[in-house]
PDB file of N, CA and C in Angstrom:
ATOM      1  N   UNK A   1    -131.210  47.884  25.612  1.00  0.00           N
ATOM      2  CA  UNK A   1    -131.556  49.102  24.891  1.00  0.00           C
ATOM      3  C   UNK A   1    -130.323  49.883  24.431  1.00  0.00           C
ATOM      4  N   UNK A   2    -129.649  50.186  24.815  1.00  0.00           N
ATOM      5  CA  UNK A   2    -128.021  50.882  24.766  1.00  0.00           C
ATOM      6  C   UNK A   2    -127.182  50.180  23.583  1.00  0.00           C
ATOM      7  N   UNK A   3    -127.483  48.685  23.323  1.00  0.00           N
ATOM      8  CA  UNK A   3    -127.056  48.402  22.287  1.00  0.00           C
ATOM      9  C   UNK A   3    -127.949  48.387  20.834  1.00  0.00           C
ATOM     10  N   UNK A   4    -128.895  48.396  21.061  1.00  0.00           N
ATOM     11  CA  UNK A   4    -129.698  48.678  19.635  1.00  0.00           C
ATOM     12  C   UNK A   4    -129.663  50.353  19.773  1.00  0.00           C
ATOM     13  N   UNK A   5    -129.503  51.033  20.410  1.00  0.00           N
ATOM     14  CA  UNK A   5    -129.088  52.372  20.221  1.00  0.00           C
ATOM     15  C   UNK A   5    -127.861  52.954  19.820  1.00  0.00           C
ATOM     16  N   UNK A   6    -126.744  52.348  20.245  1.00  0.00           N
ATOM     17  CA  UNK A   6    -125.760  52.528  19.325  1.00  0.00           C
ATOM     18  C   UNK A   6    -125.147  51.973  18.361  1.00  0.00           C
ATOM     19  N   UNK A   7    -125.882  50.992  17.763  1.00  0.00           N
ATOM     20  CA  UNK A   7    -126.073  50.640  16.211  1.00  0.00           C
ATOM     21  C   UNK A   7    -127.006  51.850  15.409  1.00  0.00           C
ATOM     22  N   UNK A   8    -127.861  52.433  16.240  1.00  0.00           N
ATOM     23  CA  UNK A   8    -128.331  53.339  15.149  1.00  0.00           C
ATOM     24  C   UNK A   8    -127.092  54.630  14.269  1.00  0.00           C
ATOM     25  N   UNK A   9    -126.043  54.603  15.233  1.00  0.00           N
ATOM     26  CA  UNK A   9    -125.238  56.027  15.064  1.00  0.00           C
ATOM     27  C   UNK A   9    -124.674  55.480  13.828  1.00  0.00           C
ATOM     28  N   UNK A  10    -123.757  54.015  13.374  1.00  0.00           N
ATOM     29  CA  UNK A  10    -123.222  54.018  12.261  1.00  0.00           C
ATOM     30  C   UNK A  10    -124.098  53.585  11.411  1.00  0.00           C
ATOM     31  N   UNK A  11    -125.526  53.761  11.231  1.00  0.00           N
ATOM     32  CA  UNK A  11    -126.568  53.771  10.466  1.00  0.00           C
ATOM     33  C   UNK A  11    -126.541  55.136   9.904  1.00  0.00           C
ATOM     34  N   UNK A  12    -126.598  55.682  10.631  1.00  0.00           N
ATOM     35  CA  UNK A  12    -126.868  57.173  10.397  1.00  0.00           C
ATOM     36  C   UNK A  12    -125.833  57.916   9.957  1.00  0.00           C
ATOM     37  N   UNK A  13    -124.717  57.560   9.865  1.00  0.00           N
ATOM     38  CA  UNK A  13    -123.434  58.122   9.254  1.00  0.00           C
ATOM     39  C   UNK A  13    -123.537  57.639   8.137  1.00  0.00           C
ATOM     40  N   UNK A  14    -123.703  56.109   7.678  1.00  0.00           N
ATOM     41  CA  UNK A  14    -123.435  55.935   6.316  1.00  0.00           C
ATOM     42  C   UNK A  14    -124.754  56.526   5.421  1.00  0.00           C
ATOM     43  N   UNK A  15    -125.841  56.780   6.139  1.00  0.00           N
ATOM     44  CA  UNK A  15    -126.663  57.813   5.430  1.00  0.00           C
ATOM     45  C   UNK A  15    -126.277  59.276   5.190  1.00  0.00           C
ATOM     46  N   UNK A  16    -125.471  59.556   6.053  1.00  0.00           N
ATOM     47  CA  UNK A  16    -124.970  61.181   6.169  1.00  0.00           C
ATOM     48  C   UNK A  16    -123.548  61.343   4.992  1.00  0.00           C
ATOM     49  N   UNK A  17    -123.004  60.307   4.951  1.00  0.00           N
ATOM     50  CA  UNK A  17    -121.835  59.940   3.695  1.00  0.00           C
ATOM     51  C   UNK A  17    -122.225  60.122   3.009  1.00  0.00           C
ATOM     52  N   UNK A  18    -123.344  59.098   1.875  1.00  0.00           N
ATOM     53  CA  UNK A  18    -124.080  58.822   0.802  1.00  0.00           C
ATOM     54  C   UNK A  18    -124.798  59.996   0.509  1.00  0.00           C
ATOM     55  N   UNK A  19    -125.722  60.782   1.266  1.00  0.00           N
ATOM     56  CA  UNK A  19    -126.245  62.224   1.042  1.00  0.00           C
ATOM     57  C   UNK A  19    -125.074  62.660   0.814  1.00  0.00           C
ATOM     58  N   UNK A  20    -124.332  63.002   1.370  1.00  0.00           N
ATOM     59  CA  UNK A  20    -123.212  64.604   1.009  1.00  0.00           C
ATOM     60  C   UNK A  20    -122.877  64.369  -0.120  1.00  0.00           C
ATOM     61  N   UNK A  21    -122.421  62.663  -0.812  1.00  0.00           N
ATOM     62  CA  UNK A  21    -122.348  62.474  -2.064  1.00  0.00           C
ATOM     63  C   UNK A  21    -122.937  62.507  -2.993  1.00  0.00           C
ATOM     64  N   UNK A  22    -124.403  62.356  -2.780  1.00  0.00           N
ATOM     65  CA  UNK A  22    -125.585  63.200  -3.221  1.00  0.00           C
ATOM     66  C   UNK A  22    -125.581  64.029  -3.749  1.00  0.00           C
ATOM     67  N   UNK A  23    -125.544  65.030  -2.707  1.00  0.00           N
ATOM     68  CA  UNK A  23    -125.524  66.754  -3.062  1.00  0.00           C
ATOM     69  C   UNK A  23    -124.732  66.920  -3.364  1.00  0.00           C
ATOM     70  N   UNK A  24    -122.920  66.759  -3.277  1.00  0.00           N
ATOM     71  CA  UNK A  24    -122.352  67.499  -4.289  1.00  0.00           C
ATOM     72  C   UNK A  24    -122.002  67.164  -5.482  1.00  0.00           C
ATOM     73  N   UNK A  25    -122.781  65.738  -6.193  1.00  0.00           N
ATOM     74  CA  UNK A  25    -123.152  65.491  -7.408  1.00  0.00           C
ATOM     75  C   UNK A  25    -124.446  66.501  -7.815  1.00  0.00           C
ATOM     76  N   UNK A  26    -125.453  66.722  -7.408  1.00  0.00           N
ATOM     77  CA  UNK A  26    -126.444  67.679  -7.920  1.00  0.00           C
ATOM     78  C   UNK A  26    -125.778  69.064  -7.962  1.00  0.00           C
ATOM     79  N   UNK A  27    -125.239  69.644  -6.804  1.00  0.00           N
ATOM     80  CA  UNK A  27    -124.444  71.018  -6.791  1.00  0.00           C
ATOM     81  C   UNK A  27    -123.602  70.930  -8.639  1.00  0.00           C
ATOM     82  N   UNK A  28    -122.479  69.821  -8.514  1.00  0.00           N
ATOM     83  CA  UNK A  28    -121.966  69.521  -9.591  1.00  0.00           C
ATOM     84  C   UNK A  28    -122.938  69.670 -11.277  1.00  0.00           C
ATOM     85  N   UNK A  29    -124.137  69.168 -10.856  1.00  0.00           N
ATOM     86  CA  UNK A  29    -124.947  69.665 -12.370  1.00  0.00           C
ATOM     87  C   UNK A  29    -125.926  70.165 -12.345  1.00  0.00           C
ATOM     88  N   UNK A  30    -125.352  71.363 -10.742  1.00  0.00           N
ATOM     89  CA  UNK A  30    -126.374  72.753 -11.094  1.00  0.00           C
ATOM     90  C   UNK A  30    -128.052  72.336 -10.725  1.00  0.00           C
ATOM     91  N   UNK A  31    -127.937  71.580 -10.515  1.00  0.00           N
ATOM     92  CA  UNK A  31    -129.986  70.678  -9.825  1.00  0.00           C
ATOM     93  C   UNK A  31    -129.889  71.189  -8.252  1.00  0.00           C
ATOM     94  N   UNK A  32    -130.011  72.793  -8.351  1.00  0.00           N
ATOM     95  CA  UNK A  32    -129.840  73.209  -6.912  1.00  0.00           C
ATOM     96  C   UNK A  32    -131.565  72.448  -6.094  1.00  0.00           C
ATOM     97  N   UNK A  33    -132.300  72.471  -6.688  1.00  0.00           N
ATOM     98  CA  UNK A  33    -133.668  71.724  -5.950  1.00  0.00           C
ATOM     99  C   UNK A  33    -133.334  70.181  -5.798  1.00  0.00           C
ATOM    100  N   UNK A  34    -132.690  69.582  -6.731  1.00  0.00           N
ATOM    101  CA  UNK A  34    -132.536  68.056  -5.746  1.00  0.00           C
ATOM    102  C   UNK A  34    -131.449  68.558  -4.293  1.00  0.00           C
ATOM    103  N   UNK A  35    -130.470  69.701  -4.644  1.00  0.00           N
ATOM    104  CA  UNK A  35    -129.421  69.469  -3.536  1.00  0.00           C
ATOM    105  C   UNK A  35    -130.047  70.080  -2.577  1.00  0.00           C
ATOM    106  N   UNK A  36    -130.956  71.493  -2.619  1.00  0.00           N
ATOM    107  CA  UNK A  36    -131.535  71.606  -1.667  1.00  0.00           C
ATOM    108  C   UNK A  36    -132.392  70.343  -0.814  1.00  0.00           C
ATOM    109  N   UNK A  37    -132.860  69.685  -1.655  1.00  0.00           N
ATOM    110  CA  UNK A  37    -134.016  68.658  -1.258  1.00  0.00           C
ATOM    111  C   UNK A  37    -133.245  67.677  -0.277  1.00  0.00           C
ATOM    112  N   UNK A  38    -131.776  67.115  -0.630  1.00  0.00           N
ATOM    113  CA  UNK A  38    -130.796  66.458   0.168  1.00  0.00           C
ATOM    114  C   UNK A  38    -130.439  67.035   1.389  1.00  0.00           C
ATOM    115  N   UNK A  39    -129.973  68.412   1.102  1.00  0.00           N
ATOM    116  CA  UNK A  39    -129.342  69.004   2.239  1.00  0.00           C
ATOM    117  C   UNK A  39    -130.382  68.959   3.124  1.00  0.00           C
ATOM    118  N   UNK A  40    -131.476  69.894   3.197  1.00  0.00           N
ATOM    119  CA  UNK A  40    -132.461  70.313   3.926  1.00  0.00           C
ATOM    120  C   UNK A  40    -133.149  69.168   4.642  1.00  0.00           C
ATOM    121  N   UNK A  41    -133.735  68.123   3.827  1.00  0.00           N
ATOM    122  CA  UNK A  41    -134.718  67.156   4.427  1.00  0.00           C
ATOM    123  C   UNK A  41    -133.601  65.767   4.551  1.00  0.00           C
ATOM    124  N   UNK A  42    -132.092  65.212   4.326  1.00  0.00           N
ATOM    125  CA  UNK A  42    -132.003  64.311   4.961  1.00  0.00           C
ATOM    126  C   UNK A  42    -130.403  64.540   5.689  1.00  0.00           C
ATOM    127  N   UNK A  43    -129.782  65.608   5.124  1.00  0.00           N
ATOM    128  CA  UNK A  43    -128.503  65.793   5.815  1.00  0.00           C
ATOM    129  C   UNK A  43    -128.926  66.553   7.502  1.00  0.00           C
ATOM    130  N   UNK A  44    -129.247  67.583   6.972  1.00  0.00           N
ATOM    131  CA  UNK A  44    -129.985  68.235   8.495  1.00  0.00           C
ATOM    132  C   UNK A  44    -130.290  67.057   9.511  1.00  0.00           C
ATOM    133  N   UNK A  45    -131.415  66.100   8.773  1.00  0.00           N
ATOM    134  CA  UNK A  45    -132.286  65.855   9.850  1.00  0.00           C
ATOM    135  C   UNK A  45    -131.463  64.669  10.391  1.00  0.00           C
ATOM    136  N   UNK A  46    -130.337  63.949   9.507  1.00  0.00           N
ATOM    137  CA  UNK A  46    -129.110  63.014  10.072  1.00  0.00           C
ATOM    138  C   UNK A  46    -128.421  63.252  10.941  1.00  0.00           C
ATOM    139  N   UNK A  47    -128.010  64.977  10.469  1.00  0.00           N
ATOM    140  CA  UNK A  47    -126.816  65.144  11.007  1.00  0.00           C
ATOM    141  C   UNK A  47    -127.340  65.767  13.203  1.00  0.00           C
ATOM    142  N   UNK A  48    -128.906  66.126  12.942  1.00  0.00           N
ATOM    143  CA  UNK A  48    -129.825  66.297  14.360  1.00  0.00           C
ATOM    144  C   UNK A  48    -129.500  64.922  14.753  1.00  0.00           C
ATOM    145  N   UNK A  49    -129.838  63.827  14.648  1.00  0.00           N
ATOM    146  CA  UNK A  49    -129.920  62.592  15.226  1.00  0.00           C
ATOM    147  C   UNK A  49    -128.820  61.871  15.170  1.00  0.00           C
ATOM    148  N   UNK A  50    -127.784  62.104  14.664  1.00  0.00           N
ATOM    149  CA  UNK A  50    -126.198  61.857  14.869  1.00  0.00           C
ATOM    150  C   UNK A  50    -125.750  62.353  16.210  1.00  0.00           C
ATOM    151  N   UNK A  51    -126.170  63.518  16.745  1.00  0.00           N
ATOM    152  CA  UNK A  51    -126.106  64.336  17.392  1.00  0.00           C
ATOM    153  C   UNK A  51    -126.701  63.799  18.581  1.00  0.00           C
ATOM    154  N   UNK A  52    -128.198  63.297  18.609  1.00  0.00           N
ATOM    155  CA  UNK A  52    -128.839  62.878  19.866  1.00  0.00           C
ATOM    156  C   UNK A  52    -128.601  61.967  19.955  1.00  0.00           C
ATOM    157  N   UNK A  53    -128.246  60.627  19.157  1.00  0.00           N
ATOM    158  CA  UNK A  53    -127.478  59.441  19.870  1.00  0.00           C
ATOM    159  C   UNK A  53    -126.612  59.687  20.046  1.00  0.00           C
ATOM    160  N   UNK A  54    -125.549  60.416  19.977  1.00  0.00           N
ATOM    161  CA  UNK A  54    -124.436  59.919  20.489  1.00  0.00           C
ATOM    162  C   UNK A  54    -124.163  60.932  21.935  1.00  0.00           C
ATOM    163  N   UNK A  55    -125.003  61.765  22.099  1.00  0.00           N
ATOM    164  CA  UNK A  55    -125.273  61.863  23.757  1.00  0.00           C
ATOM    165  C   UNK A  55    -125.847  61.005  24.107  1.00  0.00           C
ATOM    166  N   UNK A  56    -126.921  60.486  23.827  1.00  0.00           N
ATOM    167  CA  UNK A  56    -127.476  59.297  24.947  1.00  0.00           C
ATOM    168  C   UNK A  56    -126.191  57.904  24.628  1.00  0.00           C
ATOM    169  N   UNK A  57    -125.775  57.564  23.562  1.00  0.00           N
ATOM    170  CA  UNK A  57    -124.986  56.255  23.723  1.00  0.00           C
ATOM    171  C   UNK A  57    -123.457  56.760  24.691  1.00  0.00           C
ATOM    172  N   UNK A  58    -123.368  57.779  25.204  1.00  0.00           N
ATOM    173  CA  UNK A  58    -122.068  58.714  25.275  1.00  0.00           C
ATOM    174  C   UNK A  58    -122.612  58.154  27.190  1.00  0.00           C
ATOM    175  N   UNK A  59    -123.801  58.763  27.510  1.00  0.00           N
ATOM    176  CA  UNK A  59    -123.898  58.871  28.784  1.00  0.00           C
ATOM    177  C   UNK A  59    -124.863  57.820  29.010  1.00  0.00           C
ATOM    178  N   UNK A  60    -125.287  56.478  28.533  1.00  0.00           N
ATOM    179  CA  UNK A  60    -125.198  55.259  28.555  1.00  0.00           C
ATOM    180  C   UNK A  60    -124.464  54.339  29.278  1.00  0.00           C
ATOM    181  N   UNK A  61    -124.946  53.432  29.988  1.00  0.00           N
ATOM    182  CA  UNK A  61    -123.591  52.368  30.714  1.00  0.00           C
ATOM    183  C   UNK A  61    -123.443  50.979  29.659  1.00  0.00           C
ATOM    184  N   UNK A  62    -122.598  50.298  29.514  1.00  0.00           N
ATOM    185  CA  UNK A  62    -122.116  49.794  28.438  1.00  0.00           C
ATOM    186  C   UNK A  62    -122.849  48.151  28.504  1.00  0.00           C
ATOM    187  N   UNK A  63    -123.746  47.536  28.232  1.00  0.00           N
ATOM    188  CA  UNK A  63    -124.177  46.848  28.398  1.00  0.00           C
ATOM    189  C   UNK A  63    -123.564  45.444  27.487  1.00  0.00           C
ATOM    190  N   UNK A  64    -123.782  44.209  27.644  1.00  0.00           N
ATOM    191  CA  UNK A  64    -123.363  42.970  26.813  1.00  0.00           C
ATOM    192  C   UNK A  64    -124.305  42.298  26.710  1.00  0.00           C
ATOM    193  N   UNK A  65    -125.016  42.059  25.372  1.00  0.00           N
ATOM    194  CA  UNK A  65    -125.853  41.948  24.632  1.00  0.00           C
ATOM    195  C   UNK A  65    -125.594  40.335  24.736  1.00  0.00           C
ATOM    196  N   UNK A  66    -124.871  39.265  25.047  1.00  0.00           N
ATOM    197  CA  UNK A  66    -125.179  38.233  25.075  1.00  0.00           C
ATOM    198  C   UNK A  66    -125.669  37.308  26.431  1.00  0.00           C
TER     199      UNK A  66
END
């Protein structure tokens, strides 16, 4: 379990990259409702679960998956 859990964290970063690049292309042409729509519903809710794995993969014991 510990290892399919901390594969989720650099899942979730390269989603949290790609959004910010997102939004400050919409910020950039003024489409404050797509950037709101980015920020609010997928940066937030990334940047929450960035957050809760990497306490549980943090205080996790390190397991070997083969």
């Amino acid at each position: 379990m510990p290892v399919q859990v901390s594969r989720l964290l650099p899942a979730h970063e390269i989603v949290l990259k790609e959004a910010r690049a997102m939004a400050r292309r919409a910020a950039e042409g003024q489409d404050d409702g797509t950037n709101d729509l980015i920020v609010s519903d997928v940066i937030r809710c990334n940047e929450l679960q960035v957050w809760f794995i990497a306490e549980h993969v943090a205080n996790a014991p390190t397991v070997d998956a083969t």
